[in-house]
C-alpha atoms as a PDB file:
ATOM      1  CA  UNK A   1       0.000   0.000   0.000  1.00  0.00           C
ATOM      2  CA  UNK A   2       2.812   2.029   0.469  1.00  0.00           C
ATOM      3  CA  UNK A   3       6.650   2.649  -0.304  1.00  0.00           C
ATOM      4  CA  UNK A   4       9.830   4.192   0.707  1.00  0.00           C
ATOM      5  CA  UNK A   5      10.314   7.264  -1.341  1.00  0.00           C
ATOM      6  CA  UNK A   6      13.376   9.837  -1.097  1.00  0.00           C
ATOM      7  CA  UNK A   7      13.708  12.764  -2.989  1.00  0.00           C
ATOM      8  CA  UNK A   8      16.244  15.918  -3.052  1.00  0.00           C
ATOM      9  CA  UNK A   9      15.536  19.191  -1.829  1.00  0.00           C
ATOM     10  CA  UNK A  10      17.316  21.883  -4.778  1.00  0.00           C
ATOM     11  CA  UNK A  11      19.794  22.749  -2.190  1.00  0.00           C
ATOM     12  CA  UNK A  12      20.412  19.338  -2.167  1.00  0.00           C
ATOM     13  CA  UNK A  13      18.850  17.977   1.336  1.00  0.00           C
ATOM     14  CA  UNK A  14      17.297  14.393   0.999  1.00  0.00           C
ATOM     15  CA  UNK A  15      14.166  14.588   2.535  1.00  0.00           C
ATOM     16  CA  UNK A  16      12.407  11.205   3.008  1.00  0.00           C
ATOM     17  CA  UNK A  17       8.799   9.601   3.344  1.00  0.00           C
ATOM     18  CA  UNK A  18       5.962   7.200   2.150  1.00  0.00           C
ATOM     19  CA  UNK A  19       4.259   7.259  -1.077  1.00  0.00           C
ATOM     20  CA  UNK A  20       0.496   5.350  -0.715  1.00  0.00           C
ATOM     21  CA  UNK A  21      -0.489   4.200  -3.977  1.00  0.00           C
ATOM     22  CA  UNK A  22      -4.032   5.262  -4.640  1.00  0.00           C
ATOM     23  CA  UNK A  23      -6.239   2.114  -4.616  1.00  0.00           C
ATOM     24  CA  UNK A  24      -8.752   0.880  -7.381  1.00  0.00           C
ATOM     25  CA  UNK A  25      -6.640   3.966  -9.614  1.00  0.00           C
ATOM     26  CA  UNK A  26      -4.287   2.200 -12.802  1.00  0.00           C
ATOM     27  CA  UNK A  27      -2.384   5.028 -14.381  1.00  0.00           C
ATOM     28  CA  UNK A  28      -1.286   8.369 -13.311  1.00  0.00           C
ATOM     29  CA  UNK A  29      -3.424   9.317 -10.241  1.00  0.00           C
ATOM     30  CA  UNK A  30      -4.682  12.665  -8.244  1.00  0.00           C
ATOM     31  CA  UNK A  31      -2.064  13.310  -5.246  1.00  0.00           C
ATOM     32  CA  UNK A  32      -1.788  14.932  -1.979  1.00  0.00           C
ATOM     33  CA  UNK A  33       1.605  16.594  -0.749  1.00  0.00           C
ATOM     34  CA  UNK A  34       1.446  16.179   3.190  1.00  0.00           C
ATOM     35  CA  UNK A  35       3.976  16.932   6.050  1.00  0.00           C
ATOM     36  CA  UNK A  36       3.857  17.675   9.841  1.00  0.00           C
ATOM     37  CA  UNK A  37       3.395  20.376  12.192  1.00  0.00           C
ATOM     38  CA  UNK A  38       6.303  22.184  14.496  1.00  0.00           C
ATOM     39  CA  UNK A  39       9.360  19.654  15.074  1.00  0.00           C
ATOM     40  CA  UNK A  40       6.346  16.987  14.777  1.00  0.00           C
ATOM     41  CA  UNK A  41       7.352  13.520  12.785  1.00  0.00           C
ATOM     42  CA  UNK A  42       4.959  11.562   9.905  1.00  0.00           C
ATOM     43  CA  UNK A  43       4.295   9.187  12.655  1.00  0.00           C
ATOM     44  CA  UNK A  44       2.434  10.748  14.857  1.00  0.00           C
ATOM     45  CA  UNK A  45      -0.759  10.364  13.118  1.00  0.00           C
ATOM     46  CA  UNK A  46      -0.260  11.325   9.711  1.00  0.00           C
ATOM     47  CA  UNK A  47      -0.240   7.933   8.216  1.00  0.00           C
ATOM     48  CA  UNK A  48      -3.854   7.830   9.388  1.00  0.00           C
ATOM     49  CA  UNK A  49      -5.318  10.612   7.011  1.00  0.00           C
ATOM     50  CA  UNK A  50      -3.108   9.435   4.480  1.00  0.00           C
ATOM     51  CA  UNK A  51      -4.835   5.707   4.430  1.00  0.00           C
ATOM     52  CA  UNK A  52      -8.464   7.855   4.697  1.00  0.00           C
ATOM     53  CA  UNK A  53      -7.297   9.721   1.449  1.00  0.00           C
ATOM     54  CA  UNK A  54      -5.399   6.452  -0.519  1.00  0.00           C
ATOM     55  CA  UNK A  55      -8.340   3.930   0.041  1.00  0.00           C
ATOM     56  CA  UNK A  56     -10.316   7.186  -1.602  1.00  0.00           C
ATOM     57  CA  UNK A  57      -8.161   6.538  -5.001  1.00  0.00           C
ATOM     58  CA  UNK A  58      -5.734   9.121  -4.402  1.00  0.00           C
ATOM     59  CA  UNK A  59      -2.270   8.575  -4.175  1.00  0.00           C
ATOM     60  CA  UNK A  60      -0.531  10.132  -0.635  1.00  0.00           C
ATOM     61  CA  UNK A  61       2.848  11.440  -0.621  1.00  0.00           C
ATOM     62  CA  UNK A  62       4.512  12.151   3.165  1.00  0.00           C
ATOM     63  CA  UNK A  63       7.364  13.079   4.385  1.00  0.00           C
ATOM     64  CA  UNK A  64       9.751  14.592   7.255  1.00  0.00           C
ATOM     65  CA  UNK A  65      11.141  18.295   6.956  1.00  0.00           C
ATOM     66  CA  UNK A  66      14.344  18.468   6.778  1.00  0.00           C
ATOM     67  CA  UNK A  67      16.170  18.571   9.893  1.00  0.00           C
ATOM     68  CA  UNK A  68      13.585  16.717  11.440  1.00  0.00           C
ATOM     69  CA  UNK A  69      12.959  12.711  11.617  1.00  0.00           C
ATOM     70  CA  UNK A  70      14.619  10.426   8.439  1.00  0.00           C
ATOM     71  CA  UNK A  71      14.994  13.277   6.821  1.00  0.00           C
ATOM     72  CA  UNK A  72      18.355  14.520   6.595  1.00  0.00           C
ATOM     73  CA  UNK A  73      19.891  18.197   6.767  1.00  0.00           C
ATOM     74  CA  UNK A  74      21.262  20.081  10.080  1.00  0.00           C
ATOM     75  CA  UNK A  75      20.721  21.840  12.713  1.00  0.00           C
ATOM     76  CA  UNK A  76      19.301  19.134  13.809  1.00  0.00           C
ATOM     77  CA  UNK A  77      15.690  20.379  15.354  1.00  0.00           C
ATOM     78  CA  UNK A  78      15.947  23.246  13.378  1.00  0.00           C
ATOM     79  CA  UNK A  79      12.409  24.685  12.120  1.00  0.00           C
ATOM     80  CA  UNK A  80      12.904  26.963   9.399  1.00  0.00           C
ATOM     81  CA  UNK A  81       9.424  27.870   7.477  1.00  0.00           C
ATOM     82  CA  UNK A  82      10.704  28.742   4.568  1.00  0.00           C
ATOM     83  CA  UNK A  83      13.071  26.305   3.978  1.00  0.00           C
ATOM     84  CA  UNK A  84       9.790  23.642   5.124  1.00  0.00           C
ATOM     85  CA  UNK A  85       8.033  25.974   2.444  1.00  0.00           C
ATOM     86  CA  UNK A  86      10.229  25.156  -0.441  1.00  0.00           C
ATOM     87  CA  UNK A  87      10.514  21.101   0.647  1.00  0.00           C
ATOM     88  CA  UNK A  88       6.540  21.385  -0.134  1.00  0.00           C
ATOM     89  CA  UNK A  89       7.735  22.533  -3.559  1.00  0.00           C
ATOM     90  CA  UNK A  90      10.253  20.296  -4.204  1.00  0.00           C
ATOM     91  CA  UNK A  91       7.851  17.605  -2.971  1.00  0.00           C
ATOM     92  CA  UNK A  92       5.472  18.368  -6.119  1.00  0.00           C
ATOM     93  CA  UNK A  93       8.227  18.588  -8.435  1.00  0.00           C
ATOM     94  CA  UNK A  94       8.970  15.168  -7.283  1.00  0.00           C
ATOM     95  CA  UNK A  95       5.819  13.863  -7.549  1.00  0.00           C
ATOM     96  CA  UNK A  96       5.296  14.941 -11.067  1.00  0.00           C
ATOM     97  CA  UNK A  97       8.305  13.108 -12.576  1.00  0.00           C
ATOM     98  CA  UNK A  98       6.625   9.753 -10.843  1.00  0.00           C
ATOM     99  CA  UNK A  99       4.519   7.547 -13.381  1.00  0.00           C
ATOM    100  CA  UNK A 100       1.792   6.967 -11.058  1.00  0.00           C
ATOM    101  CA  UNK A 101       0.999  10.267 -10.330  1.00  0.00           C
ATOM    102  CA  UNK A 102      -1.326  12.858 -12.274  1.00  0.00           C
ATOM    103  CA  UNK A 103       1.571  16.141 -12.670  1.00  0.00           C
ATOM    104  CA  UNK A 104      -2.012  18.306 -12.914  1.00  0.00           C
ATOM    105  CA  UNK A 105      -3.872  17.093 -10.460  1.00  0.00           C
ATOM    106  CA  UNK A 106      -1.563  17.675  -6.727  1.00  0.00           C
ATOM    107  CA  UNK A 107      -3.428  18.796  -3.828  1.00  0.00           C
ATOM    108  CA  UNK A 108      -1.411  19.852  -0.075  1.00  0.00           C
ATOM    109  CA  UNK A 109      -2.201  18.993   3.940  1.00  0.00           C
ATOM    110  CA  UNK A 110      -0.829  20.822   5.903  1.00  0.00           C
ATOM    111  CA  UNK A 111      -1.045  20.730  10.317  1.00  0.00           C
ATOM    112  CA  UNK A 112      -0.708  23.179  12.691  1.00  0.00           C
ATOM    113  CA  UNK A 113       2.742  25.101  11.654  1.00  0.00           C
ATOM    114  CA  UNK A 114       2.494  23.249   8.413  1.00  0.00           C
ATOM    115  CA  UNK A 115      -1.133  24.517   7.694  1.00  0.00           C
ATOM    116  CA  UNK A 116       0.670  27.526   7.606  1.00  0.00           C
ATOM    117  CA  UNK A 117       2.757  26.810   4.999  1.00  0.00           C
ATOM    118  CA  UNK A 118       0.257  25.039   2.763  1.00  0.00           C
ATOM    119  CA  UNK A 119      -1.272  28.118   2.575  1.00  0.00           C
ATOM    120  CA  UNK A 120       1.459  30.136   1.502  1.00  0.00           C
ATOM    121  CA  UNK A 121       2.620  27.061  -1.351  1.00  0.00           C
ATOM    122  CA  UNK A 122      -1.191  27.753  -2.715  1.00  0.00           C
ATOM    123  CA  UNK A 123      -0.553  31.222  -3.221  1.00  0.00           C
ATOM    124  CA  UNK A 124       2.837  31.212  -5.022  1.00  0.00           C
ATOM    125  CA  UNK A 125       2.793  28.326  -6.764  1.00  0.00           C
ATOM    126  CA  UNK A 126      -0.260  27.258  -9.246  1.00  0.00           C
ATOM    127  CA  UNK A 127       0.735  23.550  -9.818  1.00  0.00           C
ATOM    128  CA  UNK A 128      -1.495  23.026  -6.979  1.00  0.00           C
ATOM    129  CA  UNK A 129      -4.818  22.662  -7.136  1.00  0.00           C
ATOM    130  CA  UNK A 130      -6.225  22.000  -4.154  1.00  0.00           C
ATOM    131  CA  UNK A 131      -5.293  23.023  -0.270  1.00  0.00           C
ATOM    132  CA  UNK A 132      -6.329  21.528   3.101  1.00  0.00           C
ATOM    133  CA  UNK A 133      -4.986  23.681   6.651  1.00  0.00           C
ATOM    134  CA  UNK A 134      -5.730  21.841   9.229  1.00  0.00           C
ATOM    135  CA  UNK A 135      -5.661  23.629  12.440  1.00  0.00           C
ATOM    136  CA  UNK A 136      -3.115  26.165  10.750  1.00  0.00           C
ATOM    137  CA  UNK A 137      -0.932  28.743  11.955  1.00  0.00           C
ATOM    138  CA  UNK A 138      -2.364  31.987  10.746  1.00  0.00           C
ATOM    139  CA  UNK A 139      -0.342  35.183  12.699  1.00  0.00           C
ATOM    140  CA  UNK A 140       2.964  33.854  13.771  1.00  0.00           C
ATOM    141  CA  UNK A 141       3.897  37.140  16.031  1.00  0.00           C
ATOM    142  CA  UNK A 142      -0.181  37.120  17.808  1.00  0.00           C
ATOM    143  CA  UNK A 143       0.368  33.593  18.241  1.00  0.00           C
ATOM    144  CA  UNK A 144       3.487  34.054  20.475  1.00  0.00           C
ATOM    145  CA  UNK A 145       1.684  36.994  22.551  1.00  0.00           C
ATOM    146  CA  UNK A 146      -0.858  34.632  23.896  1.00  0.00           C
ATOM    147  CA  UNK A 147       1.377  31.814  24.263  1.00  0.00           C
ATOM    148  CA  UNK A 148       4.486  33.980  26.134  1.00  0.00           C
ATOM    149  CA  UNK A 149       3.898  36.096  29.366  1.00  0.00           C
ATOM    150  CA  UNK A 150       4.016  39.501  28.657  1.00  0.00           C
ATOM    151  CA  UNK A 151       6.384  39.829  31.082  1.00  0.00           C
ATOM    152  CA  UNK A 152       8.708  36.945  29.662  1.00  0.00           C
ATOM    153  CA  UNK A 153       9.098  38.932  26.505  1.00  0.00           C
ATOM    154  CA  UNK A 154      12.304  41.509  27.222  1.00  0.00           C
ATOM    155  CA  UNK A 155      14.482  38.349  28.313  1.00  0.00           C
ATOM    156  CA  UNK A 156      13.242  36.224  25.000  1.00  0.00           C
ATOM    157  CA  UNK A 157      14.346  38.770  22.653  1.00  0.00           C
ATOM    158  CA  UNK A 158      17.717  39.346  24.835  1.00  0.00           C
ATOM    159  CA  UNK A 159      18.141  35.300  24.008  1.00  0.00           C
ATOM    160  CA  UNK A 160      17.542  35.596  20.382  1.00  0.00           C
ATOM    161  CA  UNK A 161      20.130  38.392  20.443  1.00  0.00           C
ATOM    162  CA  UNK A 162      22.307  36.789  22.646  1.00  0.00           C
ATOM    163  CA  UNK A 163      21.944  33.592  20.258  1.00  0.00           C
ATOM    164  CA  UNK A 164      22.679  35.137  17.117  1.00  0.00           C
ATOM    165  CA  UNK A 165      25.856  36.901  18.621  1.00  0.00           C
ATOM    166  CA  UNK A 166      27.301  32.669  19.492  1.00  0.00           C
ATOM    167  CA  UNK A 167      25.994  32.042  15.681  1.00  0.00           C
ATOM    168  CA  UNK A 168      28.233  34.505  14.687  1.00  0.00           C
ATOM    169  CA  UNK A 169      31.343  33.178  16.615  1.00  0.00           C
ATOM    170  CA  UNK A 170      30.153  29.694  14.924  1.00  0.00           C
ATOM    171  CA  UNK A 171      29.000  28.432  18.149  1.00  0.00           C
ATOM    172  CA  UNK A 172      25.987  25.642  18.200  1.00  0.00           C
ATOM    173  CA  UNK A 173      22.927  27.577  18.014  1.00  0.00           C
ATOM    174  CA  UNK A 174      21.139  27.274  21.470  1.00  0.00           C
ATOM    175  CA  UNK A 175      18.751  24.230  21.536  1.00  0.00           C
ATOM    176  CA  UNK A 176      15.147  24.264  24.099  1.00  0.00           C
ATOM    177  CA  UNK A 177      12.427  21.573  25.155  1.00  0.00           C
ATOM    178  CA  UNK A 178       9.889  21.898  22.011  1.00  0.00           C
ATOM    179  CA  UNK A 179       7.321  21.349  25.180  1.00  0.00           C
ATOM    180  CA  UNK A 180       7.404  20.347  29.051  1.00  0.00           C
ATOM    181  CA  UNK A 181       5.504  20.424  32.086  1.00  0.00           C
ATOM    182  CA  UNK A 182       3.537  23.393  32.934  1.00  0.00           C
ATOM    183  CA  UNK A 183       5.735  26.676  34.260  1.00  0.00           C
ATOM    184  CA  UNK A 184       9.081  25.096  32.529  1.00  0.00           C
ATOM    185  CA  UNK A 185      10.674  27.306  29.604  1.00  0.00           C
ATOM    186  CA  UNK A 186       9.780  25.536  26.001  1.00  0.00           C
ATOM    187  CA  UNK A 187       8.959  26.566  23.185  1.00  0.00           C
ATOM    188  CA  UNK A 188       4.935  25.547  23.400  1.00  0.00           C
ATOM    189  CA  UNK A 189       3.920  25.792  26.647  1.00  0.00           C
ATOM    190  CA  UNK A 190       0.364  24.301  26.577  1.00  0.00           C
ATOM    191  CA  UNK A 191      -0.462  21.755  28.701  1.00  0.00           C
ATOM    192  CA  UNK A 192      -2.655  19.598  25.983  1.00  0.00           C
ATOM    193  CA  UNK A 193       0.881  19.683  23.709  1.00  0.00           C
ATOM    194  CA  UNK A 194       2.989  18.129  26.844  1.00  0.00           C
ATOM    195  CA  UNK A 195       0.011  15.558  27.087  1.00  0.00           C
ATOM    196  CA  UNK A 196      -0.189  14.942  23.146  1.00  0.00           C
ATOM    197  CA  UNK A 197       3.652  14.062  22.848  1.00  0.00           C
ATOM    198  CA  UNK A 198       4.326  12.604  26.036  1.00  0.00           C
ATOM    199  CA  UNK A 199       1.920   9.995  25.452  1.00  0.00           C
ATOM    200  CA  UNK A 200       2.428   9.478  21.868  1.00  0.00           C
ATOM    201  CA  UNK A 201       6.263   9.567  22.813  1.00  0.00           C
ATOM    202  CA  UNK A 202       5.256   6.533  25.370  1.00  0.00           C
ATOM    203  CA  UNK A 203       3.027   4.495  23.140  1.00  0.00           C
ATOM    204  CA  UNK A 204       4.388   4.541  19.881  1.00  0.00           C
ATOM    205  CA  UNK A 205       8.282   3.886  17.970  1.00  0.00           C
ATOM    206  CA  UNK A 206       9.026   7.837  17.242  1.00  0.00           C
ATOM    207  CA  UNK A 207      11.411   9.624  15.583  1.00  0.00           C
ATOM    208  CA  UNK A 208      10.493  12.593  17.368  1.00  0.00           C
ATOM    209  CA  UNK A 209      12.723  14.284  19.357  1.00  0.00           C
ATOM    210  CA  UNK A 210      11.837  17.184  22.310  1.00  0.00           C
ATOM    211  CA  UNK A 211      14.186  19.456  21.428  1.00  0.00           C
ATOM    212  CA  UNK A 212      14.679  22.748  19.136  1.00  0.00           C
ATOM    213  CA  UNK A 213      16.293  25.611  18.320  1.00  0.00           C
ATOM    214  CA  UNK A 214      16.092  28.563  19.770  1.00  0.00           C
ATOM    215  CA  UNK A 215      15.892  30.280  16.227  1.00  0.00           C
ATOM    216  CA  UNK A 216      13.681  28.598  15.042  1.00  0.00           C
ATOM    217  CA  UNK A 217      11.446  30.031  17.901  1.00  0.00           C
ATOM    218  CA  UNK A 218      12.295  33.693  16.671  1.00  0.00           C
ATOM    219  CA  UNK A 219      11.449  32.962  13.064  1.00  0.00           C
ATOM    220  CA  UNK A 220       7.950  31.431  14.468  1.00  0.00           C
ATOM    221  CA  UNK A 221       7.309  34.734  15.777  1.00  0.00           C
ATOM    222  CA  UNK A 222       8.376  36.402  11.833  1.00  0.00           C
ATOM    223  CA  UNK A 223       6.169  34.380  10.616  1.00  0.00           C
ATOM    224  CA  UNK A 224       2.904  35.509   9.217  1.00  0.00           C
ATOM    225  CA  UNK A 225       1.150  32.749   6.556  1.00  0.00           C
ATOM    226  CA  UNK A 226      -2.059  34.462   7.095  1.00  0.00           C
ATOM    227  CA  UNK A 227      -0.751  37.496   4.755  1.00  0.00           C
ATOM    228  CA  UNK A 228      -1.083  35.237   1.686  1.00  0.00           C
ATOM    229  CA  UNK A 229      -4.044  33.680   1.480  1.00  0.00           C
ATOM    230  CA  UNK A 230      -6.138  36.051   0.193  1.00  0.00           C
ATOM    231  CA  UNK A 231      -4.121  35.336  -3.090  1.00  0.00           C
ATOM    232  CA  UNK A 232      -5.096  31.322  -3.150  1.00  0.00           C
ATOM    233  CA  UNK A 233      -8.197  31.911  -5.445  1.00  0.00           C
ATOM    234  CA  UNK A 234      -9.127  30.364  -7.392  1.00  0.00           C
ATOM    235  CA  UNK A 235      -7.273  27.248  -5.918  1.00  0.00           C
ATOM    236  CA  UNK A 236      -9.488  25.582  -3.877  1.00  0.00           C
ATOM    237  CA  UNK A 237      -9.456  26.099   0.235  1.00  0.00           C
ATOM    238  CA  UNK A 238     -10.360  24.020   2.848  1.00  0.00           C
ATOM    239  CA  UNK A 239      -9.530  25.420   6.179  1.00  0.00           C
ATOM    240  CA  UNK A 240     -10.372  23.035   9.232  1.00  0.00           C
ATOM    241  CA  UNK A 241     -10.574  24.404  12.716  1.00  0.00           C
ATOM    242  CA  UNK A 242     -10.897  23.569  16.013  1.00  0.00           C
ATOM    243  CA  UNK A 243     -12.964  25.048  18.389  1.00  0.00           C
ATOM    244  CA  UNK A 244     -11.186  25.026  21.867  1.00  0.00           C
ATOM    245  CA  UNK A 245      -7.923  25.464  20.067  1.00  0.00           C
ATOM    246  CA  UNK A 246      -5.628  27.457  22.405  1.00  0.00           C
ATOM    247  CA  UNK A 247      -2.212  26.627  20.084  1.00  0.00           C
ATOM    248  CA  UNK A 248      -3.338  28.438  16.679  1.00  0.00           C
ATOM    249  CA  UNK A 249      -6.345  29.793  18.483  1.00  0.00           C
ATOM    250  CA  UNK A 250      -9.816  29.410  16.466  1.00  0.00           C
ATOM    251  CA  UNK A 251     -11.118  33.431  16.577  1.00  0.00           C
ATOM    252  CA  UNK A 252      -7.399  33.858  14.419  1.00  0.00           C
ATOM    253  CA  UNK A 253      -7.980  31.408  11.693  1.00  0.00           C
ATOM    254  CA  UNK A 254     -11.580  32.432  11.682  1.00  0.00           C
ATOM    255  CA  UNK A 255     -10.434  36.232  10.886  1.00  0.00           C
ATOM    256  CA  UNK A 256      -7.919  34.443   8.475  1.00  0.00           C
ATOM    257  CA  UNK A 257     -10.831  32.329   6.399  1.00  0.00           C
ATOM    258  CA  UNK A 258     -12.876  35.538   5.949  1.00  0.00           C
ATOM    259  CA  UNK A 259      -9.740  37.192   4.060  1.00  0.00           C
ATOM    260  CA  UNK A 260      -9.727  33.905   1.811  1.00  0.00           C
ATOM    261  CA  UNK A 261     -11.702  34.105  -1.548  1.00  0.00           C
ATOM    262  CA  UNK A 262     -13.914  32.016  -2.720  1.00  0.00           C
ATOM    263  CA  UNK A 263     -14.019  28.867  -3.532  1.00  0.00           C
ATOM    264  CA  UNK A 264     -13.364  27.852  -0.281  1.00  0.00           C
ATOM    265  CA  UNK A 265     -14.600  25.691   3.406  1.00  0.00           C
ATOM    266  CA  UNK A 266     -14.807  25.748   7.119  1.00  0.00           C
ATOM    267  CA  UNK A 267     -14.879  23.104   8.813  1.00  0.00           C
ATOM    268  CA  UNK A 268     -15.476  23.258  12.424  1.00  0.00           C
ATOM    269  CA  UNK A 269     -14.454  20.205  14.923  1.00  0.00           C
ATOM    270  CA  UNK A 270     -14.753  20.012  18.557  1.00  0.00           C
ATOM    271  CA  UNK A 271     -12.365  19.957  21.157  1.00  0.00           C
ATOM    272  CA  UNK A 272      -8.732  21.323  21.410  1.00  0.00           C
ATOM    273  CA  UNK A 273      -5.903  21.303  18.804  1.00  0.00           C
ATOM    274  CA  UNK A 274      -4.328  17.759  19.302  1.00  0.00           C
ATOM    275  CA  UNK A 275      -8.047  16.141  18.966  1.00  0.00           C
ATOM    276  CA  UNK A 276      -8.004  16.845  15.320  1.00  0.00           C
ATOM    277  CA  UNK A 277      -5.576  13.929  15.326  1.00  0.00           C
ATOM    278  CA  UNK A 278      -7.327  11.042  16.779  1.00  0.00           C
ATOM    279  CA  UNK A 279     -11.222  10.061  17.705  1.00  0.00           C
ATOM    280  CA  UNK A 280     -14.449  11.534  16.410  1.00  0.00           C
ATOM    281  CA  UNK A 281     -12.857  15.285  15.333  1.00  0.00           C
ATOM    282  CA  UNK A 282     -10.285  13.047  13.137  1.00  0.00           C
ATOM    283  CA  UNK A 283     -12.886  11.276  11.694  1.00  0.00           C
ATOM    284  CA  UNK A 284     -15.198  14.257  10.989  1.00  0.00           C
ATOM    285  CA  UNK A 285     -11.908  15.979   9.079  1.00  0.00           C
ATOM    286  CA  UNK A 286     -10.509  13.245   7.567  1.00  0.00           C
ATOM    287  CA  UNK A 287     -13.902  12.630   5.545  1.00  0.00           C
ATOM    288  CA  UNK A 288     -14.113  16.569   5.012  1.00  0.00           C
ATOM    289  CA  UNK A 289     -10.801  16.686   3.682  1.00  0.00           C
ATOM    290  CA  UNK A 290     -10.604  13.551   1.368  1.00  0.00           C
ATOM    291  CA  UNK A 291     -14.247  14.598   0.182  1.00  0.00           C
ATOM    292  CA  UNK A 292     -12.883  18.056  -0.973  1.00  0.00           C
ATOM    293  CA  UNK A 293      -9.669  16.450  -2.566  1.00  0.00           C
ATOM    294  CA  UNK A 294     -11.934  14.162  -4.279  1.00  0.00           C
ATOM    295  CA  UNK A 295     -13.976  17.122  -5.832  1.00  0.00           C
ATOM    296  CA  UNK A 296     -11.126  19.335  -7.074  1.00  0.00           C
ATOM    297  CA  UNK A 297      -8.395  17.131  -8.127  1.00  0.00           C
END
């Protein structure tokens, strides 16, 4: 049902994944471009949509940023949007040299910081023709506010300073928990994202690791994917959100989808962030999602 793939970034990073074959499909089929969320690895729940999607006759294509999982490239743990921006685009230029795959007809997923960035690939770059965000990342810089005390604020920017004075001297870039318990400096501090991968981290073989840079925590706060998608038209959108989301909080997607153009969705799940993964939210999405690929690709 599905293969090994590995394919090269243009700056010459392998990044590596799965290819599902789209079932009861013989020749060149429709195809969906999907990768994780901040640090997170194409284990932790991502096969899950892709079976939903390849028993649905369309082929799946996942994979690890780089710097992350069995995907090569260092810093290790380092999260650099743009750089995850242009993997989605060397993803679909990989795709379309495959024989089982339709070149016209590529669709991207995208989770949480990578819902972000799917939005952004719709905007610049038209070989794709249909987007799902999932839970997305919308206003990097708001998004820090509510996460980061107020008060915390002075001594994070002294650290990014601080850190990109060491770069400089060609020091290791500083390294922090991606997420621990509650009061402890990472770089999520939510209590549902210690409980998501803790437990995951418990139950399941990972290649996740809790750790990341410390720039990659500045550039979070640069980033802004919401500022793009009023230019995803007429590629179409389907934005899923949750509605106790406190991570990429639901009244700053919402105000994101209204700048969107038509033709695009809501979808609306219950619960918190991490439920869009698993239970009755993932199964409400997951048939969303592979519905919508089904009608535009």
């Amino acid at each position: 049902m599905r293969r090994d793939i590995e394919f090269r970034t243009e700056d010459g990073i392998i990044l590596r994944g799965w290819h599902y074959q789209a079932k009861g499909v013989e020749g060149p089929a429709p195809t969906v471009v999907m990768a994780h969320g901040f640090t997170a690895t194409r284990e932790i729940f991502l096969d899950s949509f892709a079976e939903v999607f390849s028993a649905a006759g369309l082929g799946v294509i996942v994979y690890d940023h780089r710097n992350f999982g069995v995907s090569d490239g260092t810093p290790r743990g380092h999260a650099d949007p743009w750089a995850q921006i242009n993997g989605y685009r060397d993803a679909i230029t990989w795709a379309q040299t495959q024989a089982d795959v339709d070149p016209n007809r590529i669709g991207v997923w995208g989770s949480s910081y990578a819902g972000g960035h799917v939005l952004v690939v719709a905007a610049l770059d038209r070989r794709v023709k249909c987007v799902v965000a999932q839970v997305p990342l919308t206003w990097g810089f708001e998004t820090a506010r509510r996460l980061i005390r107020g008060d915390h604020w002075a001594g994070l920017r002294a650290a990014f300073d601080g850190d990109r004075a060491a770069r400089a001297r060609g020091e290791a870039g500083a390294m922090m928990p991606v997420t621990a318990p509650e009061g402890e400096p990472c770089a999520l501090p939510t209590a549902d994202t210690y409980e998501f991968f803790m437990r995951f981290a418990k139950e399941h073989e990972t290649n996740w690791k809790n750790e990341v840079t410390l720039h990659s925590i500045e550039m979070f706060t640069e980033y802004e994917p919401a500022t793009y998608i009023a230019r995803i038209a007429p590629t179409p959108l389907m934005v899923v959100v949750a509605s106790g989301d406190h991570l990429t909080p639901f009244d700053m997607t919402a105000r994101a989808y209204e700048q969107a153009l038509e033709p695009k969705k809501l979808v609306i799940l219950p619960g918190g962030h991490f439920e869009a993964y698993t239970g009755e939210p993932f199964k409400i999405s997951s048939a969303a999602q592979r519905d919508w690929f089904k009608q535009h690709l």
